[in-house]
N, C-alpha and C. Protein backbone atom coordinates (compact mmCIF):
# COMPACT_ATOMS: atom_id res chain seq x y z
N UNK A 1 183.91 84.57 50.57
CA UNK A 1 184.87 84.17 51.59
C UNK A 1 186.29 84.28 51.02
N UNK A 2 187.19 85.12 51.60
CA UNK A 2 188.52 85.19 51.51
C UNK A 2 189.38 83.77 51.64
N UNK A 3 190.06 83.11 50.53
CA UNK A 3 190.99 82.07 51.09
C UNK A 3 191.89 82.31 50.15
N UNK A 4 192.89 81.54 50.14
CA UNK A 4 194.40 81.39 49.56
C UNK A 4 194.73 80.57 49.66
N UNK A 5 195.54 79.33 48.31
CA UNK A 5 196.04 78.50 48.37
C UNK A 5 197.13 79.02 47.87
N UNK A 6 197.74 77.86 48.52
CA UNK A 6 199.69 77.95 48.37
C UNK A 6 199.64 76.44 48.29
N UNK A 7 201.06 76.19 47.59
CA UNK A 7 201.49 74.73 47.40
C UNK A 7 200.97 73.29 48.26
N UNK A 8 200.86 73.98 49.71
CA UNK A 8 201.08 72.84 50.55
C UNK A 8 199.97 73.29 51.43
N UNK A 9 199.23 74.31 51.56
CA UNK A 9 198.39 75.24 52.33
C UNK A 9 197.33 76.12 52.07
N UNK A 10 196.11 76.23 53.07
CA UNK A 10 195.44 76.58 52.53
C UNK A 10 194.95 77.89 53.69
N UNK A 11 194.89 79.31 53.49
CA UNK A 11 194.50 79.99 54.14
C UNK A 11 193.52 80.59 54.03
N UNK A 12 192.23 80.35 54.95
CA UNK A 12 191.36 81.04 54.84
C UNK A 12 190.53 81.16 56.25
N UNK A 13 189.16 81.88 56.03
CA UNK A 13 188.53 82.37 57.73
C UNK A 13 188.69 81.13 58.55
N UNK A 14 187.73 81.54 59.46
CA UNK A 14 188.21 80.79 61.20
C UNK A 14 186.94 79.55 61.19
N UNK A 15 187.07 78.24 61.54
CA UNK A 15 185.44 77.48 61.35
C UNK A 15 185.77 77.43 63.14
N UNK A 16 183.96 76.77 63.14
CA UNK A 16 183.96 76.46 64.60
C UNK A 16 185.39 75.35 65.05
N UNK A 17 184.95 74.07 64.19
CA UNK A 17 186.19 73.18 64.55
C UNK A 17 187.15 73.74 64.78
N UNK A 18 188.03 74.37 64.62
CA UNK A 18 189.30 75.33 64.77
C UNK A 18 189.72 75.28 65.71
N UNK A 19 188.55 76.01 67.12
CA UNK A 19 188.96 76.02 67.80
C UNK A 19 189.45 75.01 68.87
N UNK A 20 189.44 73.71 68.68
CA UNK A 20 190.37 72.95 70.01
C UNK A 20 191.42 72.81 69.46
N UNK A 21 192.18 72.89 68.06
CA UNK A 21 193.41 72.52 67.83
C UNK A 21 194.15 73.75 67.96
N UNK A 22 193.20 75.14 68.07
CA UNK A 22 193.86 76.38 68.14
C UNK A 22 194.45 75.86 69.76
N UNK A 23 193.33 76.19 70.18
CA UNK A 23 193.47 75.55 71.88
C UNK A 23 194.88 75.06 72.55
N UNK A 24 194.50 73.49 71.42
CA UNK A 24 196.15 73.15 71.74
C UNK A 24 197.17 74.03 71.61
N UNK A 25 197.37 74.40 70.50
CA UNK A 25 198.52 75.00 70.02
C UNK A 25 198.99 76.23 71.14
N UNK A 26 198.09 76.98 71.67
CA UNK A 26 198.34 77.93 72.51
C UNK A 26 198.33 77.42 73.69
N UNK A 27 198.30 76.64 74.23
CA UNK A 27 198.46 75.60 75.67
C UNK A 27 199.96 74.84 75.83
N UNK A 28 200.71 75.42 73.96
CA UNK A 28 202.08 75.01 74.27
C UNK A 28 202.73 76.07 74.44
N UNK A 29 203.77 75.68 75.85
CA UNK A 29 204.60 76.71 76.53
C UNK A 29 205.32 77.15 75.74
N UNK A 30 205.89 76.48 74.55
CA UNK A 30 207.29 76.41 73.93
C UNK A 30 206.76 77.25 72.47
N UNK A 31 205.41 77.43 71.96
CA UNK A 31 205.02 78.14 71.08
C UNK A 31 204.66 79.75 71.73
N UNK A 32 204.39 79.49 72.78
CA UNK A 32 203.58 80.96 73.79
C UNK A 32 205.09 81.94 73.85
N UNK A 33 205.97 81.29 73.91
CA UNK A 33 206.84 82.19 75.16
C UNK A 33 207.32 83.29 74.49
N UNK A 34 207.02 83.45 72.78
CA UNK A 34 207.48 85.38 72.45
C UNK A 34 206.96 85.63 72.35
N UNK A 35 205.46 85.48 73.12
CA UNK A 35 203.85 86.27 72.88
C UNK A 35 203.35 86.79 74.33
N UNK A 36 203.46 87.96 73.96
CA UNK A 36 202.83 88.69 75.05
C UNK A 36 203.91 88.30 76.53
N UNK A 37 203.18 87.93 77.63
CA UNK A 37 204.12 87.70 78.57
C UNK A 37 204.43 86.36 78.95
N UNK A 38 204.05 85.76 77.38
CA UNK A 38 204.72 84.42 77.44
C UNK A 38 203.75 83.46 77.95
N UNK A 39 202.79 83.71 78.96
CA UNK A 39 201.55 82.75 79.23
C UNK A 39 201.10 81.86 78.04
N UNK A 40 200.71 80.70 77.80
CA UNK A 40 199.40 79.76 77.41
C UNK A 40 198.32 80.62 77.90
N UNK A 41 197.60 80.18 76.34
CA UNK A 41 195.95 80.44 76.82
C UNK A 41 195.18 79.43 76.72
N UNK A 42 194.28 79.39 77.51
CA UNK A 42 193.13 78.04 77.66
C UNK A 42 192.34 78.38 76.47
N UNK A 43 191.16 77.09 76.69
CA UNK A 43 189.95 77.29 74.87
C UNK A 43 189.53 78.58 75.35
N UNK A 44 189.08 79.00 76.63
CA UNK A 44 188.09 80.62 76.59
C UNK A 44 188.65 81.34 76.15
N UNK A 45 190.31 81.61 76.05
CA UNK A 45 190.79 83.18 75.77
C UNK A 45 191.25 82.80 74.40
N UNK A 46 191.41 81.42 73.89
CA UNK A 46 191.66 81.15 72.78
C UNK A 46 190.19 81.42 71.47
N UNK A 47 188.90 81.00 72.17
CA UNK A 47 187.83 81.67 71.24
C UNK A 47 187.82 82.98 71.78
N UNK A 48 188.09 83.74 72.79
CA UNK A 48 188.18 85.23 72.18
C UNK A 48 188.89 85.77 71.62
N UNK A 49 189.86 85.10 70.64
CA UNK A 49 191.03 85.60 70.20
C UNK A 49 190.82 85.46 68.91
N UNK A 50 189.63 84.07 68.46
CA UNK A 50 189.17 83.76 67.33
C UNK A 50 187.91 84.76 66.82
N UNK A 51 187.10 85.51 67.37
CA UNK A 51 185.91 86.42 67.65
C UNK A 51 186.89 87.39 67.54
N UNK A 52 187.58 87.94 68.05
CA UNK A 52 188.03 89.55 68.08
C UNK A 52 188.47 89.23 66.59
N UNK A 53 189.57 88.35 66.29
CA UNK A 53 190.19 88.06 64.54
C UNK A 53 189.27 88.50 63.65
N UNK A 54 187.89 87.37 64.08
CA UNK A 54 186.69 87.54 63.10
C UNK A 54 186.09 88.99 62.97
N UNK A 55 186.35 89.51 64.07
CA UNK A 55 185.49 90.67 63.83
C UNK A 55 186.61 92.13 63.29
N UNK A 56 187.98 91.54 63.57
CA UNK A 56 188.77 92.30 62.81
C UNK A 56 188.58 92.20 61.33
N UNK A 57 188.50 91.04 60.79
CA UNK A 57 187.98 90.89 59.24
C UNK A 57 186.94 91.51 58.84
N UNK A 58 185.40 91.98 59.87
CA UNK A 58 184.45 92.61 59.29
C UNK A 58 184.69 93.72 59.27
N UNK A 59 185.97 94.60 60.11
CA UNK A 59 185.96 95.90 60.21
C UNK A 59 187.20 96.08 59.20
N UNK A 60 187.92 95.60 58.92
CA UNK A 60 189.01 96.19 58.55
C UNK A 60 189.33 95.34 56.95
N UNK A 61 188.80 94.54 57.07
CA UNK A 61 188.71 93.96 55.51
C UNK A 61 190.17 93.37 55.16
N UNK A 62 190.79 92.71 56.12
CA UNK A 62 191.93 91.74 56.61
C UNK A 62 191.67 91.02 58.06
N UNK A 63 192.65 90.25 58.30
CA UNK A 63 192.58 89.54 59.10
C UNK A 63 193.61 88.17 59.63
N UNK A 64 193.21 87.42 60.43
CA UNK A 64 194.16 86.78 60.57
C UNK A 64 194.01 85.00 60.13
N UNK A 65 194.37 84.80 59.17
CA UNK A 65 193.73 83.68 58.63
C UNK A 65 194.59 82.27 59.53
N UNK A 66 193.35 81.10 59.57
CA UNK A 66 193.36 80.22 59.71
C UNK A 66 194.32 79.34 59.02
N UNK A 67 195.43 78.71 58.84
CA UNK A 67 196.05 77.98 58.37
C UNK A 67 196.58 76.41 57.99
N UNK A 68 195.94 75.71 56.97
CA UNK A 68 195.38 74.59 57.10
C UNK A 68 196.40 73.76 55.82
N UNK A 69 196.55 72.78 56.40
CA UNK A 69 197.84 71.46 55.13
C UNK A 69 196.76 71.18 54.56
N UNK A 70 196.74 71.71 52.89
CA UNK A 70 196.40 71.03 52.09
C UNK A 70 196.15 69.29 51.98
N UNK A 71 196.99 68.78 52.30
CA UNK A 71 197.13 67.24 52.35
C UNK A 71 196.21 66.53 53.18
N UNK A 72 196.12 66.94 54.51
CA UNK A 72 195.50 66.23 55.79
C UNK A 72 194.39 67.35 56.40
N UNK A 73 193.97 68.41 55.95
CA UNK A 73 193.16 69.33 56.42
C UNK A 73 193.83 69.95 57.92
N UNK A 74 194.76 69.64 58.33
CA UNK A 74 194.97 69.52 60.18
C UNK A 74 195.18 71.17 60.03
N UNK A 75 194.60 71.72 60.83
CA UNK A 75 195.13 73.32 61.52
C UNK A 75 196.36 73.43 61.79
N UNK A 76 197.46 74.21 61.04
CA UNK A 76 198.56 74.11 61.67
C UNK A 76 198.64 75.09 62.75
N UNK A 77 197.83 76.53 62.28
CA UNK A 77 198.30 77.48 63.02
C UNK A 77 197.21 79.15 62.34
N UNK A 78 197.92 79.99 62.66
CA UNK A 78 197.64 81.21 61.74
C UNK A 78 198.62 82.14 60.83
N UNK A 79 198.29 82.83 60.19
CA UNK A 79 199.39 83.50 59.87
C UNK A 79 198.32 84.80 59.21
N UNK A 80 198.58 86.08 58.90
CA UNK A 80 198.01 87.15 58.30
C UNK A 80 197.73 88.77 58.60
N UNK A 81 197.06 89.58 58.62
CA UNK A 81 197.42 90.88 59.40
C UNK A 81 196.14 91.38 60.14
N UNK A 82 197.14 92.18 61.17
CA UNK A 82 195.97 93.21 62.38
C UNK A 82 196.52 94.26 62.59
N UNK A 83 196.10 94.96 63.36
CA UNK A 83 196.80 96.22 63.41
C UNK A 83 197.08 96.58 65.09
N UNK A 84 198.50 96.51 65.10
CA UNK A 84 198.77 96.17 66.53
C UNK A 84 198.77 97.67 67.49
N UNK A 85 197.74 97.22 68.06
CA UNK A 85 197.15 98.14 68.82
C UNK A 85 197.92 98.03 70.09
N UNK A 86 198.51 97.38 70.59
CA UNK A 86 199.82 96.87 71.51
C UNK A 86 200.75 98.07 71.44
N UNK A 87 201.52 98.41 70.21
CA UNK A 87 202.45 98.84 70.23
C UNK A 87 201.70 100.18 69.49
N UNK A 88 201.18 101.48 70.40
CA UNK A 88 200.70 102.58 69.38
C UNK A 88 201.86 103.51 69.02
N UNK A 89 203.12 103.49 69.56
CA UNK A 89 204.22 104.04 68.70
C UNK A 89 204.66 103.94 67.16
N UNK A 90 203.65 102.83 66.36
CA UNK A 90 204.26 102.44 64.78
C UNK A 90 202.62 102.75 64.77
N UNK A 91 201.54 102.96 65.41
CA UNK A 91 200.71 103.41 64.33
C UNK A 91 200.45 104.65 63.45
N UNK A 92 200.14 104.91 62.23
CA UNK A 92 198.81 103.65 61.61
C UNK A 92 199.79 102.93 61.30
N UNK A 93 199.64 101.38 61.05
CA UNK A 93 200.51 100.54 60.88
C UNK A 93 199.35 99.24 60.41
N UNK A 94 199.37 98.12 59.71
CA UNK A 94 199.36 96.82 59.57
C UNK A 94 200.36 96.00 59.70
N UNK A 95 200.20 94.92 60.64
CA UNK A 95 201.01 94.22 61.28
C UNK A 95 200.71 92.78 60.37
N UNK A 96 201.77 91.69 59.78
CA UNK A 96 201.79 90.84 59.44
C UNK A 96 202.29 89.65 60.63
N UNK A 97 202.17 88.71 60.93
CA UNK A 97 202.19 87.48 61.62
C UNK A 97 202.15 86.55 61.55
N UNK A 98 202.38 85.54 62.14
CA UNK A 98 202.11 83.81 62.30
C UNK A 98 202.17 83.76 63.57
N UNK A 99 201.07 82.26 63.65
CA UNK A 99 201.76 81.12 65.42
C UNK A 99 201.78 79.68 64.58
N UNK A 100 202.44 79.20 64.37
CA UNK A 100 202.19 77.62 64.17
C UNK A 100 202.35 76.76 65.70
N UNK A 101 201.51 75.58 65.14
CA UNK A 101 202.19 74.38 66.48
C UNK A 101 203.46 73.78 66.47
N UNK A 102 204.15 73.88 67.14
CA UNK A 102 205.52 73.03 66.85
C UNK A 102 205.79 72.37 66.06
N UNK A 103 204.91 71.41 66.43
CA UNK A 103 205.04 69.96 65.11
C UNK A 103 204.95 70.57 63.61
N UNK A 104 204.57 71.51 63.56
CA UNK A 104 204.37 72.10 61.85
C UNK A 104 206.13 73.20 61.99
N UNK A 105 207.31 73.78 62.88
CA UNK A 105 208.45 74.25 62.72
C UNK A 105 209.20 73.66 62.08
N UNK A 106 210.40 74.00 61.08
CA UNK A 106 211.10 73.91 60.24
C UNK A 106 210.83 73.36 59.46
N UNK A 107 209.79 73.19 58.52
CA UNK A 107 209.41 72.97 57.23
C UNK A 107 208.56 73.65 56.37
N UNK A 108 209.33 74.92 56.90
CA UNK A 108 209.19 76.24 55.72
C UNK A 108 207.60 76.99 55.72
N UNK A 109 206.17 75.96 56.47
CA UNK A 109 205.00 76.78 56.55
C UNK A 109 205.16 77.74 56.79
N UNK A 110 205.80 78.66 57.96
CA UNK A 110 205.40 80.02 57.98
C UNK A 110 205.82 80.69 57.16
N UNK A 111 206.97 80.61 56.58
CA UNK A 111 207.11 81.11 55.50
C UNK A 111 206.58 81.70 54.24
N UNK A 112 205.57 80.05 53.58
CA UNK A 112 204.93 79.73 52.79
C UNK A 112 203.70 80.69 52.99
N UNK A 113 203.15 80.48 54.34
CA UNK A 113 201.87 81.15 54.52
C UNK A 113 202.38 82.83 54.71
N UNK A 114 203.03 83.09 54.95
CA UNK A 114 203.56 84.61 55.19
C UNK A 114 203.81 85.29 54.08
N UNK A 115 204.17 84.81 53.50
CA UNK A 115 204.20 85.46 52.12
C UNK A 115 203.25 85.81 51.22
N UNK A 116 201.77 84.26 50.97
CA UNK A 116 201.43 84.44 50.26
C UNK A 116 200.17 85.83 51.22
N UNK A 117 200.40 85.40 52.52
CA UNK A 117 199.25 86.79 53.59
C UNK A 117 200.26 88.23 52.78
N UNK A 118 201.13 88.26 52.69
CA UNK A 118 201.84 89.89 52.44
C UNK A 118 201.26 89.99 51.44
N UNK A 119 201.68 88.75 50.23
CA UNK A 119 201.41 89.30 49.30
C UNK A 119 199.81 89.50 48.46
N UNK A 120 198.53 89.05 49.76
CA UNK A 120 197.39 89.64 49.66
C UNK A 120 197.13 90.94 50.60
N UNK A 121 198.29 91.46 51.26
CA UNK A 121 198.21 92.94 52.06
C UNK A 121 198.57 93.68 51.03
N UNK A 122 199.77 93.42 50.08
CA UNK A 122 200.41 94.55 49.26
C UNK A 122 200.04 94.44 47.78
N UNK A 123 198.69 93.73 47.51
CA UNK A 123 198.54 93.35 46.03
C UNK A 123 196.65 93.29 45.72
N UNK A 124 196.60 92.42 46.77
CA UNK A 124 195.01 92.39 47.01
C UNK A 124 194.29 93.88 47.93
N UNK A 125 194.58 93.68 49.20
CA UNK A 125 194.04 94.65 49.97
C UNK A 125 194.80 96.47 49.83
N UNK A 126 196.07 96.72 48.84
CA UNK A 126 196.28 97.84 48.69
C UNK A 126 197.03 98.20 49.34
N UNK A 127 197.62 97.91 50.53
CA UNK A 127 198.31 98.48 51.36
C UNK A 127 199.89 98.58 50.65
N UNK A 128 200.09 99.76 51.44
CA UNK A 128 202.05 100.36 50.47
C UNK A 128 203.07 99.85 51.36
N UNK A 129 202.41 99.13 52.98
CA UNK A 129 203.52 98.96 53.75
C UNK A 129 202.85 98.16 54.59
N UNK A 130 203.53 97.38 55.14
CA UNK A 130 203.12 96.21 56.27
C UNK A 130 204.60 96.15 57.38
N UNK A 131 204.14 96.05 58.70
CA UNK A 131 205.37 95.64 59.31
C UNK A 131 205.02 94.54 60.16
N UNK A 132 206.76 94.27 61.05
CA UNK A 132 206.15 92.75 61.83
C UNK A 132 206.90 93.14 63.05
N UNK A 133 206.68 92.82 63.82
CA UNK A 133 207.19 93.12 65.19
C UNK A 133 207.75 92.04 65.89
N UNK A 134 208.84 91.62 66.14
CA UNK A 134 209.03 90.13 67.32
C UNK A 134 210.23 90.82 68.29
N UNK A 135 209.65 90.03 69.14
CA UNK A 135 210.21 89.75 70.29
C UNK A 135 212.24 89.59 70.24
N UNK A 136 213.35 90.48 70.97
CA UNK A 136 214.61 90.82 70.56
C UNK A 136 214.89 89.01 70.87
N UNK A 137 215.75 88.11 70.23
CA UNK A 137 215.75 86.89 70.97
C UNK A 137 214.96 85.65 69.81
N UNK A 138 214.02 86.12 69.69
CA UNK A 138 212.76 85.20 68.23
C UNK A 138 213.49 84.99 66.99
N UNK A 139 214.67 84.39 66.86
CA UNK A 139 215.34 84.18 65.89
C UNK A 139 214.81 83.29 64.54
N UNK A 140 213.64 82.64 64.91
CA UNK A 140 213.08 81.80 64.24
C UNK A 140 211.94 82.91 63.18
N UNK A 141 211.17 83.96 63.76
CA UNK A 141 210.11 84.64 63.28
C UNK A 141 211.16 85.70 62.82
N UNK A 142 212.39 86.37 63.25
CA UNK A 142 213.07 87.20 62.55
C UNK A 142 213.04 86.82 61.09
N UNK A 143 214.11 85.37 60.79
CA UNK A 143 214.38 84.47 60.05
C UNK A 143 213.13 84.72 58.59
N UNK A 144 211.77 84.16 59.12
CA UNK A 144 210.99 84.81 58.02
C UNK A 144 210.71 86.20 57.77
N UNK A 145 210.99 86.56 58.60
CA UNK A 145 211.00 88.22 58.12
C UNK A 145 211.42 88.76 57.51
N UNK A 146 213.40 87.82 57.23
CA UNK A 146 214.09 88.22 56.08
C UNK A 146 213.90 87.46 55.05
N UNK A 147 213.36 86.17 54.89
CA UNK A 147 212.72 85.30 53.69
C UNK A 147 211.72 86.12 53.03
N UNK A 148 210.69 87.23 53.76
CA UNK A 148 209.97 87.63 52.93
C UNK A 148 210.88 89.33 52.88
N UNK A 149 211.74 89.78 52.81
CA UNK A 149 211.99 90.88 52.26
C UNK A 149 211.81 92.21 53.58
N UNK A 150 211.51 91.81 54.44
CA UNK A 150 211.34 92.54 55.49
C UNK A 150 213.04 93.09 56.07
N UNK A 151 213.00 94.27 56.33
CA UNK A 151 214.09 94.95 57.15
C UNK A 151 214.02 95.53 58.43
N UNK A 152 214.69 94.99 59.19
CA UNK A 152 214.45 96.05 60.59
C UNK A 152 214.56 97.52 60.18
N UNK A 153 213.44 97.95 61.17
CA UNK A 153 213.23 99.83 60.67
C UNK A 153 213.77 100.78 62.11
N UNK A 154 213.54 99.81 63.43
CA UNK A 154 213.78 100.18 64.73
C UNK A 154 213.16 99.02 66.08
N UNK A 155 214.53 99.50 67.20
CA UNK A 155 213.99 98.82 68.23
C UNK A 155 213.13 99.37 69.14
N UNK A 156 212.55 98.66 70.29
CA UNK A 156 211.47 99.78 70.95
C UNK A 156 211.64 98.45 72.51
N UNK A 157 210.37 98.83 73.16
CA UNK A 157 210.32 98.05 74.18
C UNK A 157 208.51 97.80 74.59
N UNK A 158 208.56 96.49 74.68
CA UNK A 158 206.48 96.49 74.83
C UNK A 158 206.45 97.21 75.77
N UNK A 159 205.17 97.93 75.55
CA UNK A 159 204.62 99.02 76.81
C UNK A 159 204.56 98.21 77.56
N UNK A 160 204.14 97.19 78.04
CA UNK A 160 203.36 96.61 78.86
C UNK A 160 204.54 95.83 79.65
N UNK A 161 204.96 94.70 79.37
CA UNK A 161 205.85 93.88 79.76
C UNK A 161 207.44 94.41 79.75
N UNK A 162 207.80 95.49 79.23
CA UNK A 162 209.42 95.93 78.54
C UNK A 162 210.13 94.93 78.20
N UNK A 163 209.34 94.06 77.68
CA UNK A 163 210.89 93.41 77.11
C UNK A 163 211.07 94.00 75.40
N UNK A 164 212.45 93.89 75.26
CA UNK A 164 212.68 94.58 73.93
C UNK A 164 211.96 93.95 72.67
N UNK A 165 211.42 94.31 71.75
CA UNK A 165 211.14 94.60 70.52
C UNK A 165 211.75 94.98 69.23
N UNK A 166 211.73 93.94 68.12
CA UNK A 166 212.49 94.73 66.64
C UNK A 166 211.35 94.85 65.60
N UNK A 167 211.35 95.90 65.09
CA UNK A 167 209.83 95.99 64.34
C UNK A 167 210.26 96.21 62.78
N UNK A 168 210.22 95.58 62.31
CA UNK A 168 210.73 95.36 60.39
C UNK A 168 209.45 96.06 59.56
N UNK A 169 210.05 96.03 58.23
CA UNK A 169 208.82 96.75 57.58
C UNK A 169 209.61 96.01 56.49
N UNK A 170 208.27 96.74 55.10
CA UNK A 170 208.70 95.92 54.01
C UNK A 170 207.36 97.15 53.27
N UNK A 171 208.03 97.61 52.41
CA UNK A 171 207.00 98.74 51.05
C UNK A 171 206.21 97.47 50.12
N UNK A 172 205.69 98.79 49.38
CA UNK A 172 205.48 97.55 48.21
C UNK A 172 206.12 97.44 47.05
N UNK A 173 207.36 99.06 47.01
CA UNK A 173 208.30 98.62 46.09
C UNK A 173 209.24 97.90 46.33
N UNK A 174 209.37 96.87 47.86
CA UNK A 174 210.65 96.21 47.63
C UNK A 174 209.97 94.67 47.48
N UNK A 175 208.50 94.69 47.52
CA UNK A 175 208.16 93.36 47.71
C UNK A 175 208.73 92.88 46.61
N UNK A 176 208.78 91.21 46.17
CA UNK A 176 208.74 90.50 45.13
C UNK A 176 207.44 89.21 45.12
N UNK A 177 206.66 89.35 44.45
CA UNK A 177 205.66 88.25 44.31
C UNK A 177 206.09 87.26 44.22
């Protein structure tokens, strides 16, 4: 089993429990709204989101890990990579990410967990390049993008919804461990 500890955090696969605090977390409006077209998802589309993850890990040998406080065990959120099949203009591509729950914003987790996910894309799993995509406006997920070394490469627009898009990248010669 794939996990990762970091200081304060612990990332690793998806358990059953997971899913009602995932649940919550995506049932908040105020975490949803630079995802996709901004909708909440209920527990059903929230365990198919946990199943497709899982089964991205059996195929692709990454994934999107579960993200858990060392201290109190509580789920904060996710953070780790997929390959965004959303946007097929940057593929082949690996996409790096997070969602935390509110209550876990501004005290540096995504960060923490984002980094140490890159730095098992560009060290563990091999990959020479990872990018991240957010929403034009997501000043908060930009923000770690430049904490971990990431540069905008180009803007675009979601196929689906058009709202604008900035899609960053990051090699593995500019990473720093």
């Amino acid at each position: 089993m794939t996990e990762i500890r970091t200081p304060r955090l612990i990332l690793r696969r998806w358990y059953d429990d997971d899913l009602a605090p995932l649940a919550e977390i995506h049932a908040d409006s105020q975490v949803m709204r630079w995802i996709g077209d901004g909708s909440v998802r209920d527990l059903g589309h929230t365990a198919e989101d946990i199943e497709r993850w899982e089964e991205e890990w059996d195929e692709e040998g990454f994934g999107l890990f579960a993200v858990e406080l060392l201290a109190s065990g509580e789920l904060a959120g996710f953070t780790g990579l997929s390959v965004p099949t959303f946007l097929p203009e940057v593929l082949p591509a690996v996409e790096i990410g997070w969602r935390l729950g509110r209550q876990f914003w501004g005290q540096g987790y995504a960060s923490e967990a984002a980094h140490a996910a890159l730095e098992f894309a560009l060290q563990d799993r091999g990959l020479d390049r990872v990018i991240s995509i957010a929403r034009v406006g997501n000043d908060a997920s930009e923000n770690v993008m430049r904490k971990l070394g990431m540069v905008p490469e180009r803007e675009t627009k979601h196929p689906v919804y058009g709202h604008p898009l900035r899609v960053h990248t990051i090699d593995l010669t500019e990473f720093r461990a």
